[in-house]
Structures are given as C-alpha cells and as structure tokens.
Protein backbone atom coordinates (compact mmCIF):
# COMPACT_ATOMS: atom_id res chain seq x y z
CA UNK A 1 18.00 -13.79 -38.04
CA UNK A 2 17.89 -10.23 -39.29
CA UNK A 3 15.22 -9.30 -41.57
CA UNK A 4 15.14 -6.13 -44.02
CA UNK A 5 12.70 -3.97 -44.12
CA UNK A 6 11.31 -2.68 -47.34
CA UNK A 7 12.56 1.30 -48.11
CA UNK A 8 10.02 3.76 -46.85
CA UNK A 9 10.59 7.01 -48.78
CA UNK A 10 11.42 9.72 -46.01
CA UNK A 11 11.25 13.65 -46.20
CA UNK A 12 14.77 15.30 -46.87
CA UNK A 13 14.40 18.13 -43.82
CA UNK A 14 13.27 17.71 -40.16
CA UNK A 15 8.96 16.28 -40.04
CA UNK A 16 7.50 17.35 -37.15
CA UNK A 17 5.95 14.72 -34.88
CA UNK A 18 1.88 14.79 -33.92
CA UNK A 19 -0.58 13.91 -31.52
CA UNK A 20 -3.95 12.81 -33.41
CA UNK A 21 -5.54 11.42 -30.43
CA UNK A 22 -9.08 12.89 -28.89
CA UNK A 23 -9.22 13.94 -25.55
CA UNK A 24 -12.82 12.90 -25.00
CA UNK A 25 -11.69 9.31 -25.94
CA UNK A 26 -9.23 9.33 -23.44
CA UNK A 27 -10.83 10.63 -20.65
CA UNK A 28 -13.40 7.85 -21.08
CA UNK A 29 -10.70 4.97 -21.34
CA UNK A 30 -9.37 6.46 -18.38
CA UNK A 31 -12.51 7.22 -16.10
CA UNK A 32 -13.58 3.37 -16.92
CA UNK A 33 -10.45 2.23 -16.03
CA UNK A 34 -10.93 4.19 -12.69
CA UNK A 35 -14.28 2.24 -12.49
CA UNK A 36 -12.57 -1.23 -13.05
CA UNK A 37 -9.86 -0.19 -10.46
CA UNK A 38 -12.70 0.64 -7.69
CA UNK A 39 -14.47 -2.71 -8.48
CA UNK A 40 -11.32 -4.96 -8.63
CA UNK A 41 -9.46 -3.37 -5.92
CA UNK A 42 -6.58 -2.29 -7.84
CA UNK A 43 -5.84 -4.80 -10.13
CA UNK A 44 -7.13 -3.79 -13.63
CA UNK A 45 -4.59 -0.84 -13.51
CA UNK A 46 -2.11 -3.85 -15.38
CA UNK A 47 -4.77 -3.40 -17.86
CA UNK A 48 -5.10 0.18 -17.85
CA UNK A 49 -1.83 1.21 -18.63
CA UNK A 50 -2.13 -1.26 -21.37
CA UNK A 51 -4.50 0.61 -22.56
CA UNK A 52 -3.09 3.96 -21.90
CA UNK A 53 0.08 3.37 -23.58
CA UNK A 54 -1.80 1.68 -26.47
CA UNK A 55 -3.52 5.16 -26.59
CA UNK A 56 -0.64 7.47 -26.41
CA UNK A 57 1.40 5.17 -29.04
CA UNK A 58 -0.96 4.63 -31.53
CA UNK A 59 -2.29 8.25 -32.02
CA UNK A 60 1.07 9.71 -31.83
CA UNK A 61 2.31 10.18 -35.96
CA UNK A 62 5.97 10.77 -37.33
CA UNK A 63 5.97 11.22 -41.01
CA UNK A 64 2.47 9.51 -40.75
CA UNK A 65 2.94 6.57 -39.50
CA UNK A 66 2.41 5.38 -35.60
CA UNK A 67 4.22 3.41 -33.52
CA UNK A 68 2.73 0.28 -31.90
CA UNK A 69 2.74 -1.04 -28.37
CA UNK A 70 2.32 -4.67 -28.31
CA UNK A 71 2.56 -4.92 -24.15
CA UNK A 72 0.18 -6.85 -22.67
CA UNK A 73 -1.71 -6.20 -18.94
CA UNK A 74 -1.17 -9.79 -18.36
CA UNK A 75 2.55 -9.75 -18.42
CA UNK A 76 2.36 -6.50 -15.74
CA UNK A 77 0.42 -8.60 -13.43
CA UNK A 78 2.98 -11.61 -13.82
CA UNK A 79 5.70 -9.14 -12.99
CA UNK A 80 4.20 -7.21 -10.29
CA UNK A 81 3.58 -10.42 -8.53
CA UNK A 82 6.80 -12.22 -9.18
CA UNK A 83 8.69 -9.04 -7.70
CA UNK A 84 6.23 -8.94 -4.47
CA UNK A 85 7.33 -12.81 -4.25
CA UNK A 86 11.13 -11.09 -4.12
CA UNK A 87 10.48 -7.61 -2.03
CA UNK A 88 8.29 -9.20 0.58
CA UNK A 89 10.62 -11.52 3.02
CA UNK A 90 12.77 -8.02 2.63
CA UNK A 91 9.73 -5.95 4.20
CA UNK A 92 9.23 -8.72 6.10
CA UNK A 93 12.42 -8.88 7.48
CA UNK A 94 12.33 -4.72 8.47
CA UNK A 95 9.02 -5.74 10.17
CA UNK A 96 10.34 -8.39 12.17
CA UNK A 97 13.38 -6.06 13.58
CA UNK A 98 11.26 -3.64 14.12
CA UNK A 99 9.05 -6.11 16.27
CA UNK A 100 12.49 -7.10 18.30
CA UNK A 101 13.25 -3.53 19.17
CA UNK A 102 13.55 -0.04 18.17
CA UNK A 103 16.88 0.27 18.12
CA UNK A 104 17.58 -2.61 15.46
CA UNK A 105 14.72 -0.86 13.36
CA UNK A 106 16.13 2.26 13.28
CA UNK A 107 19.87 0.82 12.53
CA UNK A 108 18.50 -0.92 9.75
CA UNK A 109 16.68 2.23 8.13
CA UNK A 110 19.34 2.99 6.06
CA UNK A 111 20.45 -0.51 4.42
CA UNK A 112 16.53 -0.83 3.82
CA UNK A 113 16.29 2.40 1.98
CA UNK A 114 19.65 1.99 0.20
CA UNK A 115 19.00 -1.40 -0.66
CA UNK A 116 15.33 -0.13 -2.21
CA UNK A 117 17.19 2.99 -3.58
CA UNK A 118 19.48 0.84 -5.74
CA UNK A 119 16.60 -1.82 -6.36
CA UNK A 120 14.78 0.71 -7.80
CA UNK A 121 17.41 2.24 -10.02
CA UNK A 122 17.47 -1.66 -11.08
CA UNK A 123 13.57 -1.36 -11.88
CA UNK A 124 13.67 1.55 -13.73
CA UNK A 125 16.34 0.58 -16.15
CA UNK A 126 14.27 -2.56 -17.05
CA UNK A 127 11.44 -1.49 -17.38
CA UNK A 128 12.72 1.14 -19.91
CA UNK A 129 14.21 -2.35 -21.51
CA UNK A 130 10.57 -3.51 -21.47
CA UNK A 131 8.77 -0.91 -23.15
CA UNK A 132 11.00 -0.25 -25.68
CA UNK A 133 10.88 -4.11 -26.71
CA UNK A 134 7.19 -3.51 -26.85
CA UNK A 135 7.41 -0.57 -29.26
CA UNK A 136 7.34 -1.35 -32.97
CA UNK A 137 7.83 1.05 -35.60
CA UNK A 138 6.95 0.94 -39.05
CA UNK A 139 7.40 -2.98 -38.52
CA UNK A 140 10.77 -2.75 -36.75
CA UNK A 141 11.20 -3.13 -32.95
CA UNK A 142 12.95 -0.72 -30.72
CA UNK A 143 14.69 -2.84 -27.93
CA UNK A 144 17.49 -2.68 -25.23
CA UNK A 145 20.52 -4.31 -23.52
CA UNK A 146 22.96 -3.33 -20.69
CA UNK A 147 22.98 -5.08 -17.82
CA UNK A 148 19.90 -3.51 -14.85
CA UNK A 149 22.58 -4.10 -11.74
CA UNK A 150 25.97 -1.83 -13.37
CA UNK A 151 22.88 1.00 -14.22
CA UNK A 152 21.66 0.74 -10.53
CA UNK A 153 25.18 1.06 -8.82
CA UNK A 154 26.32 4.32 -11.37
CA UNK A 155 23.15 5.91 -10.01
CA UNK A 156 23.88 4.79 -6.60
CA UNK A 157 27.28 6.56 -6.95
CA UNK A 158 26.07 9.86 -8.19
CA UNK A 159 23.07 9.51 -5.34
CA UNK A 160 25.56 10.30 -3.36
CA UNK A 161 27.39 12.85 -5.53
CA UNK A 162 24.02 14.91 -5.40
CA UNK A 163 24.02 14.48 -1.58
CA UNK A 164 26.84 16.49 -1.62
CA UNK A 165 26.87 19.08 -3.89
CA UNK A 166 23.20 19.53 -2.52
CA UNK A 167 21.86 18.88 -6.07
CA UNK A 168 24.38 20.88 -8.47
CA UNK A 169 25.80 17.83 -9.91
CA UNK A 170 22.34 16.94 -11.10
CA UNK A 171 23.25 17.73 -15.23
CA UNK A 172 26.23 15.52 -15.16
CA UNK A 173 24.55 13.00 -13.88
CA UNK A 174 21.34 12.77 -16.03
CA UNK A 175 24.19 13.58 -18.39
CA UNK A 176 25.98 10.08 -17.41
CA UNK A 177 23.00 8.04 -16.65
CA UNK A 178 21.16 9.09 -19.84
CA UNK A 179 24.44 8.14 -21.73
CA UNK A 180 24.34 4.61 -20.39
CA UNK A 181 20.71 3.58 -21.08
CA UNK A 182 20.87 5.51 -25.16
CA UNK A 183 23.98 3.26 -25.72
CA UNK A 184 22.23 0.71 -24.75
CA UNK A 185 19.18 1.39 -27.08
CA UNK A 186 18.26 0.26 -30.33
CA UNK A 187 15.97 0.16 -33.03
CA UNK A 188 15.94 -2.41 -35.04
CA UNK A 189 20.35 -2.12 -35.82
CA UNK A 190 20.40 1.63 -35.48
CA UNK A 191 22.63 2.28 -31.70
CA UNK A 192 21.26 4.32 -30.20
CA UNK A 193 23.63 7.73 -28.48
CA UNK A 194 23.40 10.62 -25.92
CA UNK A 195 25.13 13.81 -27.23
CA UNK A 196 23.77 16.17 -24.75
CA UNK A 197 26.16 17.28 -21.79
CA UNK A 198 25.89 17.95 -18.40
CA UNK A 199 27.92 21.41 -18.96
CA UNK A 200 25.30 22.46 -21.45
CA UNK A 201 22.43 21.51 -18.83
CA UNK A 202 23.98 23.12 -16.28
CA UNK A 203 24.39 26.54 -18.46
CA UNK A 204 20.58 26.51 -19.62
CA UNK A 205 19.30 26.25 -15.85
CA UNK A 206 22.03 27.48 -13.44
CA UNK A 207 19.90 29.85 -12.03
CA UNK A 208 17.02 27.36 -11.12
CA UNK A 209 18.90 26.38 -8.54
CA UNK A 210 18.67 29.02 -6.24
CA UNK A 211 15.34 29.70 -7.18
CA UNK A 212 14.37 25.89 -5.89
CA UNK A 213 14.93 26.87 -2.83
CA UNK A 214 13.37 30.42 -2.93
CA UNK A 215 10.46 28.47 -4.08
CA UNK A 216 10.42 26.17 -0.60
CA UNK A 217 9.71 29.17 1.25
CA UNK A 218 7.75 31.18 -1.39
CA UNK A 219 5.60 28.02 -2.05
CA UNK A 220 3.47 29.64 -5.20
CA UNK A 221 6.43 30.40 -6.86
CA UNK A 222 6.95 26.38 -7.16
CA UNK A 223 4.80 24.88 -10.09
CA UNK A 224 6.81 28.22 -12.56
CA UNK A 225 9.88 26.68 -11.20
CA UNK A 226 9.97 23.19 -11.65
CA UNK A 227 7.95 23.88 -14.96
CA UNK A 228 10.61 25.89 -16.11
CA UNK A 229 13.39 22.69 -14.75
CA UNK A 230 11.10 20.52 -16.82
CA UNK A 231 10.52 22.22 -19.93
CA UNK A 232 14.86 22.80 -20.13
CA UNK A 233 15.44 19.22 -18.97
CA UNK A 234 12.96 18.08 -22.06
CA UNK A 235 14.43 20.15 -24.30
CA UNK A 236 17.93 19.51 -23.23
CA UNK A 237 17.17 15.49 -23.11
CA UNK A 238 15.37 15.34 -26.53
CA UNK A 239 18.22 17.40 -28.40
CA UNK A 240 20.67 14.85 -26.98
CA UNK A 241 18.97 11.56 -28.63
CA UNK A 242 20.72 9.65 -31.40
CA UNK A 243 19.94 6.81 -33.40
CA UNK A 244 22.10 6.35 -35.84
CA UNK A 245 21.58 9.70 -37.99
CA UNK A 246 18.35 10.13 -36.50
CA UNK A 247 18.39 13.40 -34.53
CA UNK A 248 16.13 15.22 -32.20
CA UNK A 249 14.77 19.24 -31.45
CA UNK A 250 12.54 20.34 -29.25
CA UNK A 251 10.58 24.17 -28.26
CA UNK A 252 8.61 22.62 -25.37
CA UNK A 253 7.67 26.00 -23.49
CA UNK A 254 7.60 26.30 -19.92
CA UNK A 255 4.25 28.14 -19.61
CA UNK A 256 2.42 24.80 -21.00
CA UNK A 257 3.57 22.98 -18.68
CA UNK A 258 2.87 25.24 -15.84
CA UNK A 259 -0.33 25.57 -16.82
CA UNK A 260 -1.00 22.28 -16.37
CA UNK A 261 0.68 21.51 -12.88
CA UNK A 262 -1.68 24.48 -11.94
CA UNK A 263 -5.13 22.35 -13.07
CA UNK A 264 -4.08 18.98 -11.54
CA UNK A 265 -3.83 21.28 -8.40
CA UNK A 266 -6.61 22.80 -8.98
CA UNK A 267 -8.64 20.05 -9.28
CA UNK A 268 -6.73 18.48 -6.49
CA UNK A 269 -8.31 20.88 -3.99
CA UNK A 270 -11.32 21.14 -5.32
CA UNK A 271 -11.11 16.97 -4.87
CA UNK A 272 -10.28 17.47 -1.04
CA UNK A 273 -13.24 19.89 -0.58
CA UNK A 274 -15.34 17.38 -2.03
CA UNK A 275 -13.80 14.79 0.41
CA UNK A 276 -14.37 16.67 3.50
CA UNK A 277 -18.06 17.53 2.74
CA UNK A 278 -18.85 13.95 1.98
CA UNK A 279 -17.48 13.43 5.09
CA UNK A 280 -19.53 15.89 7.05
CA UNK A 281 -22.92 14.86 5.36
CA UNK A 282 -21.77 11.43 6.18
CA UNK A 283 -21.21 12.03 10.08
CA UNK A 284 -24.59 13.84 9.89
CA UNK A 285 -26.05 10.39 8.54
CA UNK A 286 -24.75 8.50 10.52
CA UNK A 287 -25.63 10.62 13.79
CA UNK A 288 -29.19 11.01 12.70
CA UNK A 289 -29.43 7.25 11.81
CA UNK A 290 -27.82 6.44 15.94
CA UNK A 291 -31.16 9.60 16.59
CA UNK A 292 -28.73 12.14 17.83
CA UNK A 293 -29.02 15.30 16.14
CA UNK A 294 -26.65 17.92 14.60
CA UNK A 295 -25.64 19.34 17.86
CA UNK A 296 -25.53 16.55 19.76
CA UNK A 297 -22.98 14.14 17.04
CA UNK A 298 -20.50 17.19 17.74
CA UNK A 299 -20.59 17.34 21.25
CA UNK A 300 -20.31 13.21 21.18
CA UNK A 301 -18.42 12.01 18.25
CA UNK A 302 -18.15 8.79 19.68
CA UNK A 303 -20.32 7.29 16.83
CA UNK A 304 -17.83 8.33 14.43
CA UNK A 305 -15.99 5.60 15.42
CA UNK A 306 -18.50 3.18 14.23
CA UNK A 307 -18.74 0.46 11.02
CA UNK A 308 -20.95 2.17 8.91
CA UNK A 309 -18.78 5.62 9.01
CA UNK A 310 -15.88 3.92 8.78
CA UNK A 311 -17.19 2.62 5.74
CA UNK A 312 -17.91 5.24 4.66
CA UNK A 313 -15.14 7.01 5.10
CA UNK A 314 -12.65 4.31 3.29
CA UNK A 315 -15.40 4.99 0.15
CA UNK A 316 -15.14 8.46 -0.05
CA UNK A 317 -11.27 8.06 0.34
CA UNK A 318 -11.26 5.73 -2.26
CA UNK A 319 -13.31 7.29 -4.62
CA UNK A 320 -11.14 10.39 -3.74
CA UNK A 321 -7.73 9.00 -4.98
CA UNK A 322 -9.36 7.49 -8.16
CA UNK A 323 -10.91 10.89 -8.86
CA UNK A 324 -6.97 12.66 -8.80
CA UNK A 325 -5.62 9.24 -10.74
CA UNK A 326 -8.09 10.62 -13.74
CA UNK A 327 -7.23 14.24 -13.06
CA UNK A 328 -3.38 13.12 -13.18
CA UNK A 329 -3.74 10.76 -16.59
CA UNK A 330 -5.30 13.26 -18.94
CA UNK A 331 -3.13 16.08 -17.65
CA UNK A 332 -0.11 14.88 -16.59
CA UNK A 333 -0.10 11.71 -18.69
CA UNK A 334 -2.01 12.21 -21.78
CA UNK A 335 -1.78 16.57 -22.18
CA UNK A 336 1.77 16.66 -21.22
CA UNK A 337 2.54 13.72 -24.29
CA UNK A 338 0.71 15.87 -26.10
CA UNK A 339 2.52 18.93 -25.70
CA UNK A 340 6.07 17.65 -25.71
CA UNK A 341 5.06 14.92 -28.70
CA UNK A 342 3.88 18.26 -30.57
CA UNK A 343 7.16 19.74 -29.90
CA UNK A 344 9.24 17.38 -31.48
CA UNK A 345 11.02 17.59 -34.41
CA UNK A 346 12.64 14.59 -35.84
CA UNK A 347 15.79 15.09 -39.19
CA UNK A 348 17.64 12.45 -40.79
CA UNK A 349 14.89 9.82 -41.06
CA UNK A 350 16.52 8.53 -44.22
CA UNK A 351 18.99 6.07 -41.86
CA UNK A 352 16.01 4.53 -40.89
CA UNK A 353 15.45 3.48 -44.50
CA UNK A 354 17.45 0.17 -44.93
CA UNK A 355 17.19 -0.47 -40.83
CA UNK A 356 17.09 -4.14 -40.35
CA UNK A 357 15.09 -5.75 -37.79
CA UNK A 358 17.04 -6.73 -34.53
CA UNK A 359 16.10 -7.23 -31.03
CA UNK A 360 14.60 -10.14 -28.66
CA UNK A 361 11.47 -9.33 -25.96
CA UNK A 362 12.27 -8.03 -22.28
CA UNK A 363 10.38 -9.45 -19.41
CA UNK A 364 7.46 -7.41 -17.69
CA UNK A 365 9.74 -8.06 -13.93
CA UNK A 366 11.65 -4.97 -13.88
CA UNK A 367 7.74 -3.16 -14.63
CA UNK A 368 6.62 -5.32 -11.56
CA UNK A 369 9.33 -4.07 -9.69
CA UNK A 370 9.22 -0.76 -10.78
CA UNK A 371 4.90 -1.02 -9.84
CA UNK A 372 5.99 -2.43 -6.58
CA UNK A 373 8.46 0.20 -5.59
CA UNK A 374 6.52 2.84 -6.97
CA UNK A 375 9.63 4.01 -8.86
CA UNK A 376 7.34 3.77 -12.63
CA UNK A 377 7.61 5.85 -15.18
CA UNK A 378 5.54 5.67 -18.38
C-alpha cells in the first residue's frame, strides 16, 4: 500500500551534494576490517562492506539530509553461498573435462567463459536491484525491477558489438545498457530515465581512443588516460540521470582522479618491496635456524622448500593483499566517492516533495553472485 510522505521544503535552484565523512574514521573501519578478514579467512568482508557502504551512505548529505543503507552482512553471506551452491557443479564440470583430456577442456573454454560472461552481466544487474532496495532516503526507498536474464543477453549482444568495432561502440552501449537499468529504477514512484547518448559520449572522448592504445606501449601515459575516460564517462553518466524532474551535473576533473590511481600505485610498489624483503629476511631465518649461513642458503635453496618458509611465505602474501585491499578502499573506494559525491549537483528536488513510498526488498543472490564471479561493484 503506498504511503505519503510528509512535504520536505526543497531549495528552488540546483544544492550541491557533500561528503561529511572523516578519513581517519574510515581508514580505521577499514584497517579492522582487514584484521577481521586475516583472522576469519575471508569471511567478515560480508560484514565489511556493510560497513563500508553504511559509511559512504550515511556521511554523504543532499540538501542535508543522508541517505541510509539498511543492507545487512548476513544477507551477503546467504547469497554468496547460495550462488557457490549454483556456480560450483559448473566449475566442477570444466574440471572434470579437463581431467578427461585436453582437447575437451580447451573446446569448452569458450561456452565456460560465455556462459560466466552472461552470468555475470546477470549478477551485476541484481545486485544494482539490491542496493538500491537497501537505500532509503528521507524515509522513502529507492528500488528496482526489470528482469536480470533480458539485461544479461543485451550486454551479451553488444559484447560482441565491441569485439568488433575493437571498442568504438563502447558509448552506445553504456548508452543502451544504462537506459535499461534507469528505466528500471525508482524511488519511491518517481521512474527513473537515461537522457544521455552514446553520440554525445562518443564526441566528448573520441580521441581517447587512440590514445588507449598509445598508452599500451607508452605504459606511463596510462593512469592520465583512463583518468581522463573516467572523469568524461562520470560526467557524461551523471548528466544523463532522471528521476522524475530530478536532474543531475557533474565537474568531476580528470587530474583528481589521476592523482589517485597514481597513490594506490604507489603504495602498490612500495607494498611489493615490502613483500620481497620479508621474504629475504625470512629465507635468512629460516637458513640460519637449518645452521647454514648467508652464503651457503643461496648456493642450496633447498630449505626454501620447507614448512616453516612456506608458512611464511603464504603470511607475508596474505598480509600483502590485505595491505593493497586498505590502500584500494580509502582511495579508490572512499576518496574517489568523495570526489565525484562533491561534484554533484542535484536541481528539481521539488518532485521529490509529494513522492510516495513504493518498492518491495531484492534478495542479496545476485550480490553473492556478483562476490562469486568477482564481477562487484559498490
């Protein structure tokens, strides 16, 4: 049954959207959650992108007030392992013919990866339908419908489109795709609409294109590149979103986001140096614990093959990919919300005024597929 909402008064002009959130705070939520991860082999990260998104929602303000996500890491974990219950007898499967012979394996390659391909198209689409379900604001709930499968098989088609245009057709089809999923989109009875076109994309950032490749050769020219894709494709996406009368603008800038690809790989290196001299000190352990000396554990590295450097080895790795999963959520989760939420600004908020509530709850499968496919966004 719909349910009115009480008038808010709203500004006449555009209100620009902020990010009120500290930085310290979320470095800590996230360095604990690396903690958690270590201890529990994975498994809190249901939790921890709870807790992100919480984060990111909840300090993020338009005309004040903040939206609210009301996701739980509980349903994540149901989803993720409902949708390894699904995907597994098809790895399984691969596994098997790959077992019988080569030659099956490598004939069924390509149904595997167009079967995942589409699968994950499927994943994506709901778990978009997910988090916008769990996204209230100002009491109403944004949600979704569309069906996951007819979403999979238009981005199957224009898969192949890009194939062979060798990428140019990319604007039409974020153009179509993004079309699809905003018609789809709601909050509370306000449709949502994609305006944007894949002409207008393609005019902004024709002449990335050759540059892409330049950049594959010229490999420090690639971070000002894609930066450059991803600032126009933000810009271009953003301007495009409708809900009802509710439009859209956006100056995200290039050169902050840039910036930032350049310290995640920054501290990416400096994460691999790390790496290989815990390594080294750790061979040197080890070979002085077996009472060989410096000299003598490089002229016979058998010993490296042993337990206790192997165990060492799988903790330094470990503690090596949860060090860049903190470098990559405060820069490339938490600083690059910041900068395109503080882009953002939002006109016509007066049709959200007499929106009335609308909307049921999505499942947390498509997340769990999208988690188990590796296909996420956020």
């Amino acid at each position: 049954m719909n349910q009115s909402v009480p008038p808010i008064p709203v500004p006449d002009g555009p209100v620009s959207m902020m990010f009120a959130g500290a930085r310290g705070d979320f470095f800590r939520l996230v360095a604990r959650g690396a903690l958690l991860e270590f201890v529990t082999v994975g498994f809190y990260r249901f939790w921890l992108v709870t807790d992100v998104r919480r984060h990111l929602w909840s300090h993020t303000l338009v005309d004040g007030d903040a939206p609210e996500y009301t996701g739980r890491g509980r349903e994540l974990l149901i989803g993720f392992l409902v949708a390894m219950a699904i995907l597994a007898p098809v790895y399984l499967a691969y596994f098997l013919a790959g077992l019988e012979a080569e030659r099956i394996q490598a004939f069924a390659s390509f149904p595997l990866f167009a079967f995942l391909y589409v699968f994950g198209q499927f994943a994506i689409y709901r778990a978009r339908r997910y988090r916008l379900s769990r996204t209230v604001w100002r009491g109403v709930r944004f949600w979704m419908s569309g069906s996951g499968w007819a979403y999979a098989f238009r981005a199957a088609l224009w898969a192949l489109l890009m194939v062979f245009t060798l990428g140019l057709i990319l604007p039409w089809r974020d153009a179509a795709l993004e079309r699809y999923k905003m018609y789809h989109s709601f909050y509370g009875d306000l449709q949502g609409s994609f305006e944007g076109t894949g002409w207008e994309f393609f005019k902004r950032g024709w002449w990335l294109w050759p540059l892409a490749f330049v950049s594959v050769i010229l490999l420090p020219l690639a971070p000002f590149v894609y930066a450059a894709f991803k600032a126009l494709q933000w810009r271009w996406w953003l301007s495009g979103i409708r809900f009802g009368g509710v439009q859209f603008e956006s100056d995200l800038r290039s050169g902050m986001l840039a910036k930032l690809y350049w310290k995640v790989f920054g501290w990416a290196l400096l994460l691999v140096v790390a790496l290989i001299v815990y390594l080294v000190l750790a061979a040197v352990l080890v070979g002085t614990m077996n009472g060989l000396t410096v000299a003598e554990a490089y002229k016979s590295p058998t010993f490296l093959q042993s337990i206790p450097f192997g165990i060492a080895t799988v903790l330094g790795y470990l503690a090596a990919m949860l060090g860049f999963n903190v470098v990559f959520r405060l820069y490339l989760t938490r600083d690059l919300w910041t900068h395109i939420a503080s882009s953002i600004r939002i006109g016509g908020l007066a049709a959200t005024n007499n929106v009335a509530a609308k909307g049921d709850l999505a499942g947390a499968l498509g997340e769990g597929f999208a988690d188990g496919l590796d296909v996420g966004g956020f």
